[in-house]
PDB file of N, CA and C in Angstrom:
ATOM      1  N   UNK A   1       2.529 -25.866  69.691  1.00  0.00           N
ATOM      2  CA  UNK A   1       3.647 -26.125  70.568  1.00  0.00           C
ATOM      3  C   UNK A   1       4.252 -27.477  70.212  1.00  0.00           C
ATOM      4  N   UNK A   2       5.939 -27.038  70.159  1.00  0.00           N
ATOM      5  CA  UNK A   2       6.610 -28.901  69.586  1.00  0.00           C
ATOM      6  C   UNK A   2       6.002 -29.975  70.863  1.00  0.00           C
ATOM      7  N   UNK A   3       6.051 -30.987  69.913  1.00  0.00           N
ATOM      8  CA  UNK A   3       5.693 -31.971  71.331  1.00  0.00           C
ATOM      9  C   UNK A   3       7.185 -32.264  72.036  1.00  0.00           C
ATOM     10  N   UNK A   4       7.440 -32.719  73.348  1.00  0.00           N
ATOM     11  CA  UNK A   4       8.633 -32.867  73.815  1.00  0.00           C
ATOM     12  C   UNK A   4       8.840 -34.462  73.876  1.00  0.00           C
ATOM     13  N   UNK A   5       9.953 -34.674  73.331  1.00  0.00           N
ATOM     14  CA  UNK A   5      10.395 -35.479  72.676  1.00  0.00           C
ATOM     15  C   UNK A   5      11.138 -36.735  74.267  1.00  0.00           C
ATOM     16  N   UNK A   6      10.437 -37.614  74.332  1.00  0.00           N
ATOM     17  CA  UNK A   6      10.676 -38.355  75.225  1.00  0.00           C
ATOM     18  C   UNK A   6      12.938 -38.716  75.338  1.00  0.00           C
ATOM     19  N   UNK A   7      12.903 -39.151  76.263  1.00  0.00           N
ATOM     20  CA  UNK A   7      14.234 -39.998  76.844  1.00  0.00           C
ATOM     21  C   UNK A   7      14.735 -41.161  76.214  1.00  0.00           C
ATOM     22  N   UNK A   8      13.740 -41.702  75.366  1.00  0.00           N
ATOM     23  CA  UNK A   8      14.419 -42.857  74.448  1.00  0.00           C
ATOM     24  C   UNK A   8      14.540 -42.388  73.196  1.00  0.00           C
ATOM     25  N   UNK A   9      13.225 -41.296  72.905  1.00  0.00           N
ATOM     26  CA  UNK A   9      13.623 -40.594  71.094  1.00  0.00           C
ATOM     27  C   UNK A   9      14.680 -40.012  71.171  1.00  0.00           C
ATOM     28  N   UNK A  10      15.084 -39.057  72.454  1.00  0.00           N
ATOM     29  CA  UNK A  10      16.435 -38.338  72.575  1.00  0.00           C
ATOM     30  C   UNK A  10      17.515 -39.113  72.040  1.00  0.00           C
ATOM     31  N   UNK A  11      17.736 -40.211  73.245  1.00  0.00           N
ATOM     32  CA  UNK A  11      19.034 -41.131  73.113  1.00  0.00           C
ATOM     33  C   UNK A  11      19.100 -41.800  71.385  1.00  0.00           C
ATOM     34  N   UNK A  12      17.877 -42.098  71.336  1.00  0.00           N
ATOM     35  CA  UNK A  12      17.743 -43.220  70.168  1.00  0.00           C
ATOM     36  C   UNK A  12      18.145 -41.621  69.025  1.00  0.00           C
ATOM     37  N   UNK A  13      17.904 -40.740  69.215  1.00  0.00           N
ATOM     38  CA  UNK A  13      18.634 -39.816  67.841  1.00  0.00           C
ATOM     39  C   UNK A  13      19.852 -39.372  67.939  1.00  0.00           C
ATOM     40  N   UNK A  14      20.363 -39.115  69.127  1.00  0.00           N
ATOM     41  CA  UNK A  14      22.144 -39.631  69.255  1.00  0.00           C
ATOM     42  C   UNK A  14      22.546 -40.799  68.123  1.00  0.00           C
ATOM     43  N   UNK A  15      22.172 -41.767  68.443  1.00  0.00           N
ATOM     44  CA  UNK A  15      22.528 -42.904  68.049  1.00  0.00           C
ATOM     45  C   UNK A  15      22.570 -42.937  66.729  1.00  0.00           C
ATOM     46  N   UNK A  16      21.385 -42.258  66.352  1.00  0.00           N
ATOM     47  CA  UNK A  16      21.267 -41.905  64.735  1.00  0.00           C
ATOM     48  C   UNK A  16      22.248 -40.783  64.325  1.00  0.00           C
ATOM     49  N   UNK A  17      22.530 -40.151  64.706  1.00  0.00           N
ATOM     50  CA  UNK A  17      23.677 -38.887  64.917  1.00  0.00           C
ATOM     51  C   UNK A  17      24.952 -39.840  64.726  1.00  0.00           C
ATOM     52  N   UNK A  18      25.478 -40.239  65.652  1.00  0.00           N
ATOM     53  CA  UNK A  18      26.501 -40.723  65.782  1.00  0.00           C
ATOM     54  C   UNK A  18      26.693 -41.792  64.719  1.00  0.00           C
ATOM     55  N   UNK A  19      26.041 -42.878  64.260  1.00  0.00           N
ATOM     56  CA  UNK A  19      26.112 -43.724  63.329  1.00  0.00           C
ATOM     57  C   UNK A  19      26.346 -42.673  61.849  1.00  0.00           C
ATOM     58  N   UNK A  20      25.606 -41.720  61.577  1.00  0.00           N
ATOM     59  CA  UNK A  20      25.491 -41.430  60.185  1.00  0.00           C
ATOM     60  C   UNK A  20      26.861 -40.511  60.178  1.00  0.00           C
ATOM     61  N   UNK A  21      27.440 -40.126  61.240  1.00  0.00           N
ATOM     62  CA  UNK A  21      29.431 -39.046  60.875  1.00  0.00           C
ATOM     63  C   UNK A  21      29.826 -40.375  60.994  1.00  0.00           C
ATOM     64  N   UNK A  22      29.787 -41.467  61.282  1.00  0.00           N
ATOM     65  CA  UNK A  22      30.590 -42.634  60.649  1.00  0.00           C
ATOM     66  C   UNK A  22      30.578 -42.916  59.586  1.00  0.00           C
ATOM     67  N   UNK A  23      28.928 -42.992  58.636  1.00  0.00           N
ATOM     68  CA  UNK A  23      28.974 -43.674  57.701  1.00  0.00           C
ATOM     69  C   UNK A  23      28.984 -42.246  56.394  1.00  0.00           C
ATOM     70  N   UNK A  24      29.201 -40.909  56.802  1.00  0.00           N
ATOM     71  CA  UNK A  24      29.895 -39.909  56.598  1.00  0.00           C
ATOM     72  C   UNK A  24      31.052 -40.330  56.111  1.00  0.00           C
ATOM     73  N   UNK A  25      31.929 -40.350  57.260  1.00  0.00           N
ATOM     74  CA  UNK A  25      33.151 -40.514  57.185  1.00  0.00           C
ATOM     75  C   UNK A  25      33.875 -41.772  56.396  1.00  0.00           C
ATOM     76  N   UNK A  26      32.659 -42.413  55.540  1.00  0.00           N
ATOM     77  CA  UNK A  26      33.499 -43.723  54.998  1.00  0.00           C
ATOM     78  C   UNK A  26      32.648 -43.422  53.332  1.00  0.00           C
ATOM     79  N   UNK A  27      32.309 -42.613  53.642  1.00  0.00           N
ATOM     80  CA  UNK A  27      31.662 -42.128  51.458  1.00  0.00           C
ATOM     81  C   UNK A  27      32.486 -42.367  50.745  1.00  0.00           C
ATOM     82  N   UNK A  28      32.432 -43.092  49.905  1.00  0.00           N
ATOM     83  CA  UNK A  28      33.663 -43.496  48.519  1.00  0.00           C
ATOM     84  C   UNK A  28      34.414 -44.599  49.260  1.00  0.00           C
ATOM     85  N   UNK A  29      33.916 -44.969  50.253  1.00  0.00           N
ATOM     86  CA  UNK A  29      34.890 -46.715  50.535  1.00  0.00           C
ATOM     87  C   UNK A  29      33.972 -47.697  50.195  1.00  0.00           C
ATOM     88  N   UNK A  30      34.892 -49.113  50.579  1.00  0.00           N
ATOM     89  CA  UNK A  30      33.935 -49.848  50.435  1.00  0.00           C
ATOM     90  C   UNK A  30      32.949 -50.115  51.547  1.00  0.00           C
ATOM     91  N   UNK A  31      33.201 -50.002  52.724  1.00  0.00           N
ATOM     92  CA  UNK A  31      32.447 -50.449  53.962  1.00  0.00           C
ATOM     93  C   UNK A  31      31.160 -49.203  53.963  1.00  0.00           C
ATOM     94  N   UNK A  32      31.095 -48.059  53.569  1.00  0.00           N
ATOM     95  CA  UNK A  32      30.301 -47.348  53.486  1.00  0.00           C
ATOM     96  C   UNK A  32      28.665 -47.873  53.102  1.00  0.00           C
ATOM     97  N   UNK A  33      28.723 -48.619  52.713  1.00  0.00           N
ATOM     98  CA  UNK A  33      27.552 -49.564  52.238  1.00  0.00           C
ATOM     99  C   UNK A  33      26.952 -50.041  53.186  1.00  0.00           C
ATOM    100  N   UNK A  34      27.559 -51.020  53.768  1.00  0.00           N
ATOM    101  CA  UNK A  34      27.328 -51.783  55.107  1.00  0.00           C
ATOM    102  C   UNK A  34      26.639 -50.262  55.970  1.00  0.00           C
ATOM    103  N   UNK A  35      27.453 -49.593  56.392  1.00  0.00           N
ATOM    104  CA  UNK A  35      27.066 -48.214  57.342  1.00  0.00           C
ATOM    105  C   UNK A  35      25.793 -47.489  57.188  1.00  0.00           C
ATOM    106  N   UNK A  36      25.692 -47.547  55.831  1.00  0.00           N
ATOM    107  CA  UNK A  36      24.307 -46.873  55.080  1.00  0.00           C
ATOM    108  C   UNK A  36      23.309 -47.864  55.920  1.00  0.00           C
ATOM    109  N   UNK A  37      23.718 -49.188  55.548  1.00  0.00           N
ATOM    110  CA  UNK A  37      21.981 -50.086  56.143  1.00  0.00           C
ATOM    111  C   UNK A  37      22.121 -50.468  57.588  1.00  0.00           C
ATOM    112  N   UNK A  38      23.277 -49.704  58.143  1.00  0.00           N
ATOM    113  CA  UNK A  38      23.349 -49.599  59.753  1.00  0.00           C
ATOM    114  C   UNK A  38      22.636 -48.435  60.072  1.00  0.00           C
ATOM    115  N   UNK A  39      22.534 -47.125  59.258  1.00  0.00           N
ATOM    116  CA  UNK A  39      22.142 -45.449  59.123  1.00  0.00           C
ATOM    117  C   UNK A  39      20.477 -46.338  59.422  1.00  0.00           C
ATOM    118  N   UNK A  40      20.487 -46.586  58.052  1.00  0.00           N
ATOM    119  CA  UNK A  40      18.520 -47.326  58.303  1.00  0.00           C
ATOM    120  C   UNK A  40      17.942 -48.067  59.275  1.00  0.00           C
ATOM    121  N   UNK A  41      18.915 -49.114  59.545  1.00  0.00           N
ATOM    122  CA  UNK A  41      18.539 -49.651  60.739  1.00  0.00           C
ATOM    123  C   UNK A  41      18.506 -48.831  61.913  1.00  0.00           C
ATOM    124  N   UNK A  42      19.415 -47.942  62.209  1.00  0.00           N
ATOM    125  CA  UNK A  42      19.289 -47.267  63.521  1.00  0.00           C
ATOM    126  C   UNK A  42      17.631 -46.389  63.567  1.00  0.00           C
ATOM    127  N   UNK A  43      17.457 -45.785  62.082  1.00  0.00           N
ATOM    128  CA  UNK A  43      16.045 -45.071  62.214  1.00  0.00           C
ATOM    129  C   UNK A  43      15.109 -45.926  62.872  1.00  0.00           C
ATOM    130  N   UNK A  44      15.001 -47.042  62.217  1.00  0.00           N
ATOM    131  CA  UNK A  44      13.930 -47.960  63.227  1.00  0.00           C
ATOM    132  C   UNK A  44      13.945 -47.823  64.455  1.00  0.00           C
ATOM    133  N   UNK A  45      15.137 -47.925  64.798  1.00  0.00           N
ATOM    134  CA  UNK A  45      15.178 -47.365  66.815  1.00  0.00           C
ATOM    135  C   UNK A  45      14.354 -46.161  66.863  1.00  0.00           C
ATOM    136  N   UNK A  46      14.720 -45.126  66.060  1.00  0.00           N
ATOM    137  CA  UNK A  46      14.266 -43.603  66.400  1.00  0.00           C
ATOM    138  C   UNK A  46      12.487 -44.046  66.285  1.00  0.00           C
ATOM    139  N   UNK A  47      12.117 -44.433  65.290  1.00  0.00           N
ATOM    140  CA  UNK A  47      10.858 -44.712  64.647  1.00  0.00           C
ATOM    141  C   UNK A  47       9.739 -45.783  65.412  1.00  0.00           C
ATOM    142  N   UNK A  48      10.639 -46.504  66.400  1.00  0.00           N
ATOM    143  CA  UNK A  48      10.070 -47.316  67.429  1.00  0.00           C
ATOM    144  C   UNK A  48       9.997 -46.755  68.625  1.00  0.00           C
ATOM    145  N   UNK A  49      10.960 -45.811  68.775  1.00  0.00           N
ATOM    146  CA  UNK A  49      11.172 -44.728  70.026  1.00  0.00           C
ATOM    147  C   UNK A  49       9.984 -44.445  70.080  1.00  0.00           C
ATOM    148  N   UNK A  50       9.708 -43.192  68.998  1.00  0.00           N
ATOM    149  CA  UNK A  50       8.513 -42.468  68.606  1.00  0.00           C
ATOM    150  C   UNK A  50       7.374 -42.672  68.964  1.00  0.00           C
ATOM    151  N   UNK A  51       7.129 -44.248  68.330  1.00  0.00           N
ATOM    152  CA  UNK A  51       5.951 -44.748  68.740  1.00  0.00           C
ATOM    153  C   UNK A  51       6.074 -45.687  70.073  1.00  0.00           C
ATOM    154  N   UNK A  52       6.676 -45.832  70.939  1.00  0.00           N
ATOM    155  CA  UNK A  52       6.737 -45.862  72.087  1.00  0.00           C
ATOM    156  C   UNK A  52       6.679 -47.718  71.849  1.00  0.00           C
ATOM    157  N   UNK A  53       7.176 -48.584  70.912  1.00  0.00           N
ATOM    158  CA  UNK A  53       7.553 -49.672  70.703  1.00  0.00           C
ATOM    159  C   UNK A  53       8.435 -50.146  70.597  1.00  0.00           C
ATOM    160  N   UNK A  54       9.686 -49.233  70.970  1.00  0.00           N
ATOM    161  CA  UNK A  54      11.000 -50.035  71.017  1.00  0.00           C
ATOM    162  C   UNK A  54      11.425 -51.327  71.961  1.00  0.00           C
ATOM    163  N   UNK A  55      10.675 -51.302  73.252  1.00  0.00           N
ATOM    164  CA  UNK A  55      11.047 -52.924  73.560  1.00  0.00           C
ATOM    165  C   UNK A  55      10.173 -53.840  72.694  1.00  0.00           C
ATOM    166  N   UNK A  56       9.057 -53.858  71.930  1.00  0.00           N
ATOM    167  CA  UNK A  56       8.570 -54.840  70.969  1.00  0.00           C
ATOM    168  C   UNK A  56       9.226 -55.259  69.516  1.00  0.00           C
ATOM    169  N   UNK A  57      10.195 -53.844  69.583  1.00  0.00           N
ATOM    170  CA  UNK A  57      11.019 -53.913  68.389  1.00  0.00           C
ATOM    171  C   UNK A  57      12.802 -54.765  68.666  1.00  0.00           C
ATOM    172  N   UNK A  58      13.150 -54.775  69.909  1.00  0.00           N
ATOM    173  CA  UNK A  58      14.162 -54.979  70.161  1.00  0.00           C
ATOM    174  C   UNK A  58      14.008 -56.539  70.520  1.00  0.00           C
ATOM    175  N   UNK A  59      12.543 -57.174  71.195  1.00  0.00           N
ATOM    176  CA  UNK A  59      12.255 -58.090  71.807  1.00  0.00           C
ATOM    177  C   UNK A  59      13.625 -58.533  73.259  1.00  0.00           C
ATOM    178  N   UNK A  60      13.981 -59.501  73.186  1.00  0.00           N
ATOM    179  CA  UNK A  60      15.209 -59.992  73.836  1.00  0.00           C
ATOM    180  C   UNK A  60      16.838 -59.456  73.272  1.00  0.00           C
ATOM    181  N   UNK A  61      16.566 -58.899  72.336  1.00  0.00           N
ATOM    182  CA  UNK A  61      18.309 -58.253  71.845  1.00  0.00           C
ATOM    183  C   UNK A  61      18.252 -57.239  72.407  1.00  0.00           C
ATOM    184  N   UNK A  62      19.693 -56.706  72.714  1.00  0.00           N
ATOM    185  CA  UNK A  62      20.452 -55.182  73.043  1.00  0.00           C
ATOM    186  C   UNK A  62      20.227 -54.274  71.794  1.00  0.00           C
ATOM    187  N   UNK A  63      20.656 -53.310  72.193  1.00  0.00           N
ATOM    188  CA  UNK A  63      20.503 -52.109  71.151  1.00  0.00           C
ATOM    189  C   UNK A  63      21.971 -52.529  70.708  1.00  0.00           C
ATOM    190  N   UNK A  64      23.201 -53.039  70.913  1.00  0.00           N
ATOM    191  CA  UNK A  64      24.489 -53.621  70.130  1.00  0.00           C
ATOM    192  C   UNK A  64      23.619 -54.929  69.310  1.00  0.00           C
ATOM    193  N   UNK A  65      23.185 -55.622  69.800  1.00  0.00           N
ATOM    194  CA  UNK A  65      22.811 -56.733  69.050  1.00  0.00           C
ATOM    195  C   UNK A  65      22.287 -56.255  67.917  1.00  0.00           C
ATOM    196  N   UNK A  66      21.162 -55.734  68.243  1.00  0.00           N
ATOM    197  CA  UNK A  66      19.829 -54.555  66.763  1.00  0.00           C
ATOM    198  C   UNK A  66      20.883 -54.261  65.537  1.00  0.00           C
ATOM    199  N   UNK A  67      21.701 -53.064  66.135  1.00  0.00           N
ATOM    200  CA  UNK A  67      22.485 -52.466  65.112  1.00  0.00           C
ATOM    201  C   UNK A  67      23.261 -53.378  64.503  1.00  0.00           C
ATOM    202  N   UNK A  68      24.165 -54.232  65.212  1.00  0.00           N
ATOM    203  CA  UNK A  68      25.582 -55.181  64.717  1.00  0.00           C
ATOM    204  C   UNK A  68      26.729 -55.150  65.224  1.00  0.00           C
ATOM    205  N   UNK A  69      26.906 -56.236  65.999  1.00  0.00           N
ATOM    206  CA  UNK A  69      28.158 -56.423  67.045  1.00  0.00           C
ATOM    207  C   UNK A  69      29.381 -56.270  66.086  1.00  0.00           C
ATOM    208  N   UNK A  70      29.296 -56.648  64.949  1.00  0.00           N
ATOM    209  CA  UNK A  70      30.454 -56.757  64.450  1.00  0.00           C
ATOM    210  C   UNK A  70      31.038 -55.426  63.775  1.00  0.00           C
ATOM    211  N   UNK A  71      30.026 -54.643  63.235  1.00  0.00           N
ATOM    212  CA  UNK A  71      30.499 -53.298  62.552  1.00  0.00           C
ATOM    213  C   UNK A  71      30.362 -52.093  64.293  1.00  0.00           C
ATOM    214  N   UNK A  72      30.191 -52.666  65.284  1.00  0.00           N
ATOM    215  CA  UNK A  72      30.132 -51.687  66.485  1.00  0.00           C
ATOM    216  C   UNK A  72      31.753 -51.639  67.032  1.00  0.00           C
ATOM    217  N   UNK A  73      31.907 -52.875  66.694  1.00  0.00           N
ATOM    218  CA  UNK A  73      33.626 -53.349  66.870  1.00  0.00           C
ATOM    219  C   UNK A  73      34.400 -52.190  65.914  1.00  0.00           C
ATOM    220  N   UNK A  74      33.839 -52.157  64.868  1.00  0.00           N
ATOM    221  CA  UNK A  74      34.972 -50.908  64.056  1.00  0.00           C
ATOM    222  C   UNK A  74      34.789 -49.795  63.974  1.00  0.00           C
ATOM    223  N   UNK A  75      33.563 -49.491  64.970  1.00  0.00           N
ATOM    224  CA  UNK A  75      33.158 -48.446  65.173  1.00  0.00           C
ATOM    225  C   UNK A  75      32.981 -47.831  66.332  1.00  0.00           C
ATOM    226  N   UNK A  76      33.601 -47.664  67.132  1.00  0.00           N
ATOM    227  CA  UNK A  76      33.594 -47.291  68.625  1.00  0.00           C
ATOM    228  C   UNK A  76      33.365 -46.485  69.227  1.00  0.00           C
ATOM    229  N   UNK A  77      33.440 -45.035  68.175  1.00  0.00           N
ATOM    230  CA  UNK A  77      32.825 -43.865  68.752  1.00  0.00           C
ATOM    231  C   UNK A  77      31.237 -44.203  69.133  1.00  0.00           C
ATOM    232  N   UNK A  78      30.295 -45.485  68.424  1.00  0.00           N
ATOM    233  CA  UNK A  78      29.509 -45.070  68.326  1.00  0.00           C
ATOM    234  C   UNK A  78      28.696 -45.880  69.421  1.00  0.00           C
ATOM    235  N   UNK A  79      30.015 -46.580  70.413  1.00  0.00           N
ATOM    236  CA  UNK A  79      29.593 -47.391  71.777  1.00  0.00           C
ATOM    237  C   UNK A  79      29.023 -46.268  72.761  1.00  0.00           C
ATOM    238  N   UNK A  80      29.246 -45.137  72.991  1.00  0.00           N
ATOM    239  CA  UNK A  80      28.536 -44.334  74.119  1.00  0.00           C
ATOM    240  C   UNK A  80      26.847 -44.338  73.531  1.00  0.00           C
ATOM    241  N   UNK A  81      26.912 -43.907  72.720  1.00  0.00           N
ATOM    242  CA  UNK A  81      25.606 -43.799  71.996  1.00  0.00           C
ATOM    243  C   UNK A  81      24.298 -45.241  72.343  1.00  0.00           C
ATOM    244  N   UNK A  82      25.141 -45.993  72.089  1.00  0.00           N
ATOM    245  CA  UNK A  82      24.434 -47.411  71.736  1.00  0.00           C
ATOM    246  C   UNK A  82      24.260 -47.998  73.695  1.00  0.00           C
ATOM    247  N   UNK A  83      25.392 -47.492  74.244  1.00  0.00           N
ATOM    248  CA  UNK A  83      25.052 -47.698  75.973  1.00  0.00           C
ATOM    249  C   UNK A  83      23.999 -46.752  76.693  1.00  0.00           C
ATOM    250  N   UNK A  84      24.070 -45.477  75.865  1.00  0.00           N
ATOM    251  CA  UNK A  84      22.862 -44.787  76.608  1.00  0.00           C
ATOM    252  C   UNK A  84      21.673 -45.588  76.373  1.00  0.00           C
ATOM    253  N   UNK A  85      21.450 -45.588  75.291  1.00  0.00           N
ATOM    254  CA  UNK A  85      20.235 -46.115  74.472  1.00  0.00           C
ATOM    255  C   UNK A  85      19.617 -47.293  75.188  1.00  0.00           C
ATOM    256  N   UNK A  86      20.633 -48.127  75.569  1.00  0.00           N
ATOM    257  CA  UNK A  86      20.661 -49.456  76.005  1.00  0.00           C
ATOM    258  C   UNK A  86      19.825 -49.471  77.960  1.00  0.00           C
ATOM    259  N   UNK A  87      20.653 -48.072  78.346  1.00  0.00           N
ATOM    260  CA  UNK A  87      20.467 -48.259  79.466  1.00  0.00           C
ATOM    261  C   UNK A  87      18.911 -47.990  79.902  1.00  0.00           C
ATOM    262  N   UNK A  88      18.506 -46.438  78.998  1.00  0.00           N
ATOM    263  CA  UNK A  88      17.278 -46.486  78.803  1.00  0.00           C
ATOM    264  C   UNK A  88      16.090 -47.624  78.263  1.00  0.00           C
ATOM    265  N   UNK A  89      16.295 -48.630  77.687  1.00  0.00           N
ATOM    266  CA  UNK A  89      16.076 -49.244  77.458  1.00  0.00           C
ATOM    267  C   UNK A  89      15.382 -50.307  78.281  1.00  0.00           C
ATOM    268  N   UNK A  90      16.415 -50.418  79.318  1.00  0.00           N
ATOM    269  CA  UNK A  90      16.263 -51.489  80.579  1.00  0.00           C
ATOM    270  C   UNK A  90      15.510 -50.814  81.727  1.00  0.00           C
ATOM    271  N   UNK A  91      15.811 -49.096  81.917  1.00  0.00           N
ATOM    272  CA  UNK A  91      15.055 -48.749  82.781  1.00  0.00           C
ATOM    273  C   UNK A  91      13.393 -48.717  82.108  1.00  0.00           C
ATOM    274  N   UNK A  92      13.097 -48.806  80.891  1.00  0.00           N
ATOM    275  CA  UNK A  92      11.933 -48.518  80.706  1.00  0.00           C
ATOM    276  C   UNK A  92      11.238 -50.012  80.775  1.00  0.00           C
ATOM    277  N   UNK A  93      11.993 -51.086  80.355  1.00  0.00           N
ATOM    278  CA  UNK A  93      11.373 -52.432  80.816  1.00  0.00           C
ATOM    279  C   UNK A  93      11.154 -52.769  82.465  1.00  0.00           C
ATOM    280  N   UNK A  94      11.895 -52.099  83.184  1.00  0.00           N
ATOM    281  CA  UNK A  94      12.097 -52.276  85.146  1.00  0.00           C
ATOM    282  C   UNK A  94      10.895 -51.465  85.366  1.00  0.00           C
ATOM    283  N   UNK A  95      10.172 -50.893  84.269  1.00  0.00           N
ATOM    284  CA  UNK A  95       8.775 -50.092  85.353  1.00  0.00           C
ATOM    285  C   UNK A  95       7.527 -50.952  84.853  1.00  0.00           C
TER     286      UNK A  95
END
């Protein structure tokens, strides 16, 4: 039987979802590069999810901070994503 996949692996693979049809959508540019080691970085979320260490991985930063305030700015579809993530985040530090 699959194991069921907790509320932060969920959100945190949105996030991975949503980041990689961006960095999709920029193949053969130049910024596509940058996006790729935003693609990797976001796995760490998923991969800290997993192992149930994502506030040790995030320490005091946001899930905008983690990824990159500045490429989140040119990327906006991928603010819902990064607020779920976030919110879960805070409820799992409040217990």
């Amino acid at each position: 039987m699959p194991k069921k996949r907790s509320e932060l692996e969920v959100a945190a693979g949105r996030l991975v979802s949503a980041i990689q049809k961006e960095w999709t959508a920029e193949i053969g540019e130049d910024s596509a590069r940058e996006s790729e080691a935003i693609v990797h970085r976001s796995h760490g979320l998923l991969q800290a999810a997993k192992a149930q260490t994502l506030g040790k991985l995030l320490g005091e930063r946001t899930v905008a901070h983690y990824v990159g305030e500045s490429w989140l700015k040119r990327h906006p579809r991928v603010l819902a994503a990064v607020r779920e993530l976030q919110i879960l985040v805070k409820g799992a530090h409040a217990v």
